[in-house]
Structures are given as structure tokens and as C-alpha cells.
N, C-alpha and C. Protein backbone atom coordinates (compact mmCIF):
# COMPACT_ATOMS: atom_id res chain seq x y z
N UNK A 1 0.85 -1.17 0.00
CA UNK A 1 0.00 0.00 0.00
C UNK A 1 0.89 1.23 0.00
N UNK A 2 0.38 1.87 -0.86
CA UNK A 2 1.56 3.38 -1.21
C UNK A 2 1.50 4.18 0.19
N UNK A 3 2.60 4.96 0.48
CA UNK A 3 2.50 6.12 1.56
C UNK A 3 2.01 7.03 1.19
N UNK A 4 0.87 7.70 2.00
CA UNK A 4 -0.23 9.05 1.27
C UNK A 4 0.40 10.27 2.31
N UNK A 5 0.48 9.57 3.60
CA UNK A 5 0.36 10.59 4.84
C UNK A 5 1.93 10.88 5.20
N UNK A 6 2.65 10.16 5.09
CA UNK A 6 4.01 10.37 5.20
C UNK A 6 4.65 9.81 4.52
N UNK A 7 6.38 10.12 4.76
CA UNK A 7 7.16 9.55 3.84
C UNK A 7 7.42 8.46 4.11
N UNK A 8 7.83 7.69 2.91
CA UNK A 8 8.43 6.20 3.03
C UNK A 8 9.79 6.08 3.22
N UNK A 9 10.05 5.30 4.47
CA UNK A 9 11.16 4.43 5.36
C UNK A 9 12.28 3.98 4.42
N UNK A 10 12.95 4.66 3.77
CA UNK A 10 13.73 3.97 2.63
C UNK A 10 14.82 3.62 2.94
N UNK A 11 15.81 4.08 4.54
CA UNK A 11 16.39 3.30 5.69
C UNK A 11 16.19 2.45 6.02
N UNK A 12 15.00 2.17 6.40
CA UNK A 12 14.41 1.13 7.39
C UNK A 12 14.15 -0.23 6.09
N UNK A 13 13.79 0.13 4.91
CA UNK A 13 13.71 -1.18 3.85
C UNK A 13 15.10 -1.38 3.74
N UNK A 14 16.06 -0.78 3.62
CA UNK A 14 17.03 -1.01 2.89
C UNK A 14 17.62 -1.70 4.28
N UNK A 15 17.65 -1.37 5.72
CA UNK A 15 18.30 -2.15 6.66
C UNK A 15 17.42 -3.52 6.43
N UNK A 16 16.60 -4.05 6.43
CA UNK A 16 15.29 -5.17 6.60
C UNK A 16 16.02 -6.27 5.03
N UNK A 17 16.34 -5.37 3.88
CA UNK A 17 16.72 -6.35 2.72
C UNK A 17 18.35 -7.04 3.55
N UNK A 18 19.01 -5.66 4.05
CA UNK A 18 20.13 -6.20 4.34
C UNK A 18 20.06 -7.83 5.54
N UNK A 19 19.27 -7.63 6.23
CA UNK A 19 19.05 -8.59 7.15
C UNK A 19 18.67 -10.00 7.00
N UNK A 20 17.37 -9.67 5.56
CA UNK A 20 16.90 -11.06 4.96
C UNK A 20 17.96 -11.93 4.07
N UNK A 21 18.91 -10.87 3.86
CA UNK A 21 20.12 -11.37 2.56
C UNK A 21 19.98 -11.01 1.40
N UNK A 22 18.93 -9.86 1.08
CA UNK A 22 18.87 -9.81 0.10
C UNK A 22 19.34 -8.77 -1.03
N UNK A 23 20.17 -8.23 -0.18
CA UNK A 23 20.97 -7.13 -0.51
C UNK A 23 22.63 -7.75 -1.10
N UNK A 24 22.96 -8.84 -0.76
CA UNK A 24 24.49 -9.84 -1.56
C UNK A 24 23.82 -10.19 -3.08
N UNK A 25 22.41 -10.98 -3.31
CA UNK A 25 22.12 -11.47 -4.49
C UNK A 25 22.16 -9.86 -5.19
N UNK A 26 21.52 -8.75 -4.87
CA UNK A 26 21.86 -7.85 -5.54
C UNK A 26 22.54 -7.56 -6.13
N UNK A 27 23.79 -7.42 -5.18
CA UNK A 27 24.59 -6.60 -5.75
C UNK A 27 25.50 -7.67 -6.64
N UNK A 28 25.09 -8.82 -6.20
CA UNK A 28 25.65 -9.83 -7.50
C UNK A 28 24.81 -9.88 -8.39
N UNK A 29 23.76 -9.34 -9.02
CA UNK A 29 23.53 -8.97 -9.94
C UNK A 29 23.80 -8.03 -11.31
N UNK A 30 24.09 -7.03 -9.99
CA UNK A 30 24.40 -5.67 -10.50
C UNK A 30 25.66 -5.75 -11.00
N UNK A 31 26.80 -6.67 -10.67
CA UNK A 31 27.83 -6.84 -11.10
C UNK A 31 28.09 -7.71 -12.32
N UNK A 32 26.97 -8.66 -12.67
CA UNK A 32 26.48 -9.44 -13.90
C UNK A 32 26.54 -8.34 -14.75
N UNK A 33 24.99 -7.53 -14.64
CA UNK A 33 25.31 -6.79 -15.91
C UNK A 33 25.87 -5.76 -16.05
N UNK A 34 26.14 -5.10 -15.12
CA UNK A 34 27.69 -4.34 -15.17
C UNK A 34 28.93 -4.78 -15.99
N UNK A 35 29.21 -5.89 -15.87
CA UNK A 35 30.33 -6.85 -16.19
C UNK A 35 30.30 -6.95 -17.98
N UNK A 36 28.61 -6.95 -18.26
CA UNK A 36 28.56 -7.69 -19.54
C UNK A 36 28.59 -6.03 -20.36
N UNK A 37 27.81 -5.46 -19.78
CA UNK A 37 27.90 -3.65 -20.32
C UNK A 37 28.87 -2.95 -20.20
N UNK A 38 30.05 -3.16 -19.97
CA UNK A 38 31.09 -3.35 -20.03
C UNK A 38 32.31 -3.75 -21.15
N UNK A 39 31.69 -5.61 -21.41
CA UNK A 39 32.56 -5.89 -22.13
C UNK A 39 32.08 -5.53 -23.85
N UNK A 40 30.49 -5.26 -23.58
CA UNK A 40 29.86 -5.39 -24.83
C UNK A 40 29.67 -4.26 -25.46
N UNK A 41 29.58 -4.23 -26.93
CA UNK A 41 29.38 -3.08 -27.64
C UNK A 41 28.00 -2.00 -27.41
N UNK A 42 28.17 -1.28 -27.24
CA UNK A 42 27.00 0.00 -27.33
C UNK A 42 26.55 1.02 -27.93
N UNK A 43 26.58 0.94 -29.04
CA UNK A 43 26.22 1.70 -30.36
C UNK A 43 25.67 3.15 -30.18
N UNK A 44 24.10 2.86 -29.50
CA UNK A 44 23.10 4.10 -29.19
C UNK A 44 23.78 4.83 -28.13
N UNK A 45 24.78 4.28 -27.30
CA UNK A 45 25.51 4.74 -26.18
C UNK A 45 24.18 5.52 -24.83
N UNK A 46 23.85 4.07 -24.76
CA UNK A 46 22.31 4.60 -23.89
C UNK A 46 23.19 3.77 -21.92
N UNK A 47 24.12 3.21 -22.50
CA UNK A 47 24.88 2.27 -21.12
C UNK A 47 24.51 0.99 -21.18
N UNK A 48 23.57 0.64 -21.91
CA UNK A 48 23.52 -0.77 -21.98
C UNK A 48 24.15 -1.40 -23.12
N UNK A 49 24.85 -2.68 -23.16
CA UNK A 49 25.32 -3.27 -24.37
C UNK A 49 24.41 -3.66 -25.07
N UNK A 50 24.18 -3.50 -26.43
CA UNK A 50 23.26 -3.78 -27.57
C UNK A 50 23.09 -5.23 -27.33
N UNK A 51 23.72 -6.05 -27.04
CA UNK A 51 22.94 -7.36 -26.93
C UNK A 51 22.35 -7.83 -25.65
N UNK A 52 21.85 -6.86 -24.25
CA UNK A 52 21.48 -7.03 -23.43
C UNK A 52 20.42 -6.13 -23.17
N UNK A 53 19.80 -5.75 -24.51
CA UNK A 53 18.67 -4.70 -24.59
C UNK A 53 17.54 -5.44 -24.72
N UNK A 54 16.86 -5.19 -23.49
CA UNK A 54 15.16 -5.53 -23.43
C UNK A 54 15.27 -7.04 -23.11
N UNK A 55 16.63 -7.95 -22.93
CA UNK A 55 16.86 -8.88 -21.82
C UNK A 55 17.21 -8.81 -20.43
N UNK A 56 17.07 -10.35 -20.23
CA UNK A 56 17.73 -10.08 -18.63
C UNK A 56 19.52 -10.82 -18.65
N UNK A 57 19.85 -10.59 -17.70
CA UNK A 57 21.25 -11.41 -17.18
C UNK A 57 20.60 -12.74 -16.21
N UNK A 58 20.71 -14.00 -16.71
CA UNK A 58 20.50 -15.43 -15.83
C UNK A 58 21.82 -15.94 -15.71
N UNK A 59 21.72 -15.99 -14.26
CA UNK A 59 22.53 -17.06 -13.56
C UNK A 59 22.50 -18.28 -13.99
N UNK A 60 23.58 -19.12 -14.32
CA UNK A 60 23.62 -20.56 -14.59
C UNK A 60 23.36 -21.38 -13.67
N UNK A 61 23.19 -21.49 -12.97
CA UNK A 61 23.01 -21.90 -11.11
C UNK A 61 22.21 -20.20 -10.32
N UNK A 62 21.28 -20.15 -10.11
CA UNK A 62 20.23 -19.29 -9.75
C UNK A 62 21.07 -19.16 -7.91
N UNK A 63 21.13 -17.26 -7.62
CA UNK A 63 21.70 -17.31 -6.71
C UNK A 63 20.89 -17.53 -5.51
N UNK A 64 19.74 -17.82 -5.67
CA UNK A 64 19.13 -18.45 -4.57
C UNK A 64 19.08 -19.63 -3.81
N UNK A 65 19.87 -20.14 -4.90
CA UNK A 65 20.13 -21.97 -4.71
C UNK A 65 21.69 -22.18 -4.51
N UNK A 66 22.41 -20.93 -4.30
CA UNK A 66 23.50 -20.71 -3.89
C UNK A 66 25.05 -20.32 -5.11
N UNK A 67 24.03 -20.22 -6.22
CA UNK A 67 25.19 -19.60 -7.23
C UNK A 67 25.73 -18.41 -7.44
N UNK A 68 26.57 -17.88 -7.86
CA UNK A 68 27.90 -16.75 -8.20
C UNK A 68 28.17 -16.71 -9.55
N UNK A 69 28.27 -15.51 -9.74
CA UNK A 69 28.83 -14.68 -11.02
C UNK A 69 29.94 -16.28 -11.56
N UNK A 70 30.61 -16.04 -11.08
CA UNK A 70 32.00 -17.17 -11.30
C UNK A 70 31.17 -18.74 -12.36
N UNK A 71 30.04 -18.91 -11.33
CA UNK A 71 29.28 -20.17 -12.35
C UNK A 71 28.85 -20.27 -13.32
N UNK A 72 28.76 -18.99 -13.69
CA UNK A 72 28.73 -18.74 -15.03
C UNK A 72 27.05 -17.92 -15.39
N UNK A 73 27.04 -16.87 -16.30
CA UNK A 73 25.69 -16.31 -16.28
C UNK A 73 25.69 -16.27 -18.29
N UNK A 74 24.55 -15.93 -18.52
CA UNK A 74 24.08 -15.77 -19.82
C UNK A 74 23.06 -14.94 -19.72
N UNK A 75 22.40 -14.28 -21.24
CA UNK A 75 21.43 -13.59 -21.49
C UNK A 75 20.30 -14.15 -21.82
N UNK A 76 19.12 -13.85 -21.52
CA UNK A 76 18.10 -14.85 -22.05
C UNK A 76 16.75 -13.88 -22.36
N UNK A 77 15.98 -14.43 -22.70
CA UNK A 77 14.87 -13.17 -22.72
C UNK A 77 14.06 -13.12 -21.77
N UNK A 78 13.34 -12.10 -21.04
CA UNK A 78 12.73 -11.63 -19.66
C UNK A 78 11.66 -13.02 -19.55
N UNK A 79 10.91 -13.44 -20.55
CA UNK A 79 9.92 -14.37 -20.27
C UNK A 79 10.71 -15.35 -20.45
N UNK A 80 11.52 -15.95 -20.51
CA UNK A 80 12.28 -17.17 -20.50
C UNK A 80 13.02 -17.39 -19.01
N UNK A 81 13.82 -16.23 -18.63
CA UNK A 81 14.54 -15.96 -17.56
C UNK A 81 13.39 -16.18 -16.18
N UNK A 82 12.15 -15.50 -16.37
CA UNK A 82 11.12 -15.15 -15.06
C UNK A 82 10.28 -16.68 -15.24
N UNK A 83 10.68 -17.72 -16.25
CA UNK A 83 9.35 -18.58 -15.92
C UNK A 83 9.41 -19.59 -14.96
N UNK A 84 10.16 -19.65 -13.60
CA UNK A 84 10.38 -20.90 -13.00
C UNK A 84 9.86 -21.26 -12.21
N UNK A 85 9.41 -22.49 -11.74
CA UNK A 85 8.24 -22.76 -10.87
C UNK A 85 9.09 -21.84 -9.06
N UNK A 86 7.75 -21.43 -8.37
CA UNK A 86 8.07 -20.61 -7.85
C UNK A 86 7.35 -21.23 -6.22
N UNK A 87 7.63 -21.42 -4.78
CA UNK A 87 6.44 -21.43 -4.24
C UNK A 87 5.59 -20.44 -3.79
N UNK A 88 4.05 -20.23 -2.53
CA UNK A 88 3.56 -19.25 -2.35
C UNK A 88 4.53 -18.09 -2.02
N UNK A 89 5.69 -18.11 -1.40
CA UNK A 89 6.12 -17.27 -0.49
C UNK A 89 7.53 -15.98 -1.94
N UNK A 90 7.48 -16.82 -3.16
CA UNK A 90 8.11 -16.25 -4.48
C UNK A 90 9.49 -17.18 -4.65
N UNK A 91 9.87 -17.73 -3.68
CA UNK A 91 10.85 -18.34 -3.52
C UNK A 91 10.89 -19.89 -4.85
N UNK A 92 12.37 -19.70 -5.49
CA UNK A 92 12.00 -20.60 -6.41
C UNK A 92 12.72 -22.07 -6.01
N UNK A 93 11.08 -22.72 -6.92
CA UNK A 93 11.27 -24.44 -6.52
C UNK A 93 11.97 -25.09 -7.32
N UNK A 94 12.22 -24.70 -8.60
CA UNK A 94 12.99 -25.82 -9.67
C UNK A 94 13.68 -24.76 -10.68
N UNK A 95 14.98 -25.11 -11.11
CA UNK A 95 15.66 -24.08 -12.14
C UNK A 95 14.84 -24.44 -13.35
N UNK A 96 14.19 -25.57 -13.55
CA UNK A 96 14.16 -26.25 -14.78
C UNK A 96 12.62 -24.95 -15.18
N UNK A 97 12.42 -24.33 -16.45
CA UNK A 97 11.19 -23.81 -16.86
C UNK A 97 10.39 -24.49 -17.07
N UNK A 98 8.69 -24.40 -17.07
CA UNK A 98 7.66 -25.16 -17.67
C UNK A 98 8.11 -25.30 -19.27
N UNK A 99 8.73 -24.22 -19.88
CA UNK A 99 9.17 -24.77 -21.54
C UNK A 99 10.14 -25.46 -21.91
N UNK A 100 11.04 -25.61 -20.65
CA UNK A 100 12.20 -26.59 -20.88
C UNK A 100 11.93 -27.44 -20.72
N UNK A 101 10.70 -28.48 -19.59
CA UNK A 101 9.91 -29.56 -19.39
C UNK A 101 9.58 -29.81 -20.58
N UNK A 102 8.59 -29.41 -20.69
CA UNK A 102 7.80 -29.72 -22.48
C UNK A 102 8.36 -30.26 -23.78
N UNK A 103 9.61 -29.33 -23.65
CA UNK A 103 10.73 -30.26 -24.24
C UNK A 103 11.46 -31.65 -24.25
N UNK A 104 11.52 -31.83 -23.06
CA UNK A 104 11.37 -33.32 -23.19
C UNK A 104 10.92 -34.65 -22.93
């Protein structure tokens, strides 16, 4: 629910991510595509590398299940990257996608 009457706690979230852990997968993110915008060409010179436009950066081993930059990451497209079975709480249950199943 948005804040109407006062301001929003943007201390107090940012201490609460740090606590749950969820402030390390971040910033190992941020260093994914940092890393790849970086090595990759950028034409429009907008900061993103032309081949990581309107994708995401996936972990080869998902850092929730305990993987690192080091294991290796790739580009994939946003609906390919977001489809993994998930349980109630968002937390994911299987790396494998419902379209990679289907496959075989």
C-alpha cells in the first residue's frame, strides 16, 4: 500500500533487505550486468550493451540456490529468464522452466 500521509522508510527497507540477505544477491547482480555492459558493444551509447537490450542477465546456477557470477551467467529473454516454478512465499522451486519440461 503506497505512503499518502508520510514519507516512506527507505532506511528502514534497505536495513530489513540487508538482514533477509537480500541485498548480496543484488549486488551480485548488478555486477552481472555491469560486467557484460562493459565488455559489450554500445552503439546508441544509452549504457547498456546492444545485446542485453530488453533482456535479462540469468545465472547458470540461480543465486538463490546458492550460485555466483563465477558459475557462469548468460542472457536470455525476460519471459524465458522469469518462468520458473516458484512457491507461495516467491521463492523458487525448480531451475528447470515449464518450456524446458515440455521439451522433453
Amino acid at each position: 500500500m503506497p505512503y499518502t500521509k508520510k514519507k516512506r522508510p527507505y532506511k528502514k527497507e534497505y536495513e530489513q533487505q540487508k538482514k533477509r540477505g537480500e541485498h548480496a544477491d543484488r549486488m551480485e547482480r548488478q555486477r552481472a550486468r555491469r560486467k557484460i555492459d562493459k565488455e559489450g558493444v554500445d552503439k546508441n551509447k544509452n549504457g547498456k550493451a546492444d545485446k542485453r537490450e530488453g533482456k535479462d542477465v540469468s545465472h547458470k546456477k540461480a543465486l538463490s540456490k546458492g550460485g555466483k557470477n563465477s558459475h557462469g551467467t548468460k542472457i536470455e529473454s525476460k519471459s524465458k529468464n522469469r518462468s520458473f516454478k516458484r512457491d507461495s512465499k516467491g521463492r523458487l522451486v525448480s531451475e528447470t522452466s515449464k518450456r524446458e519440461k515440455k521439451k522433453k
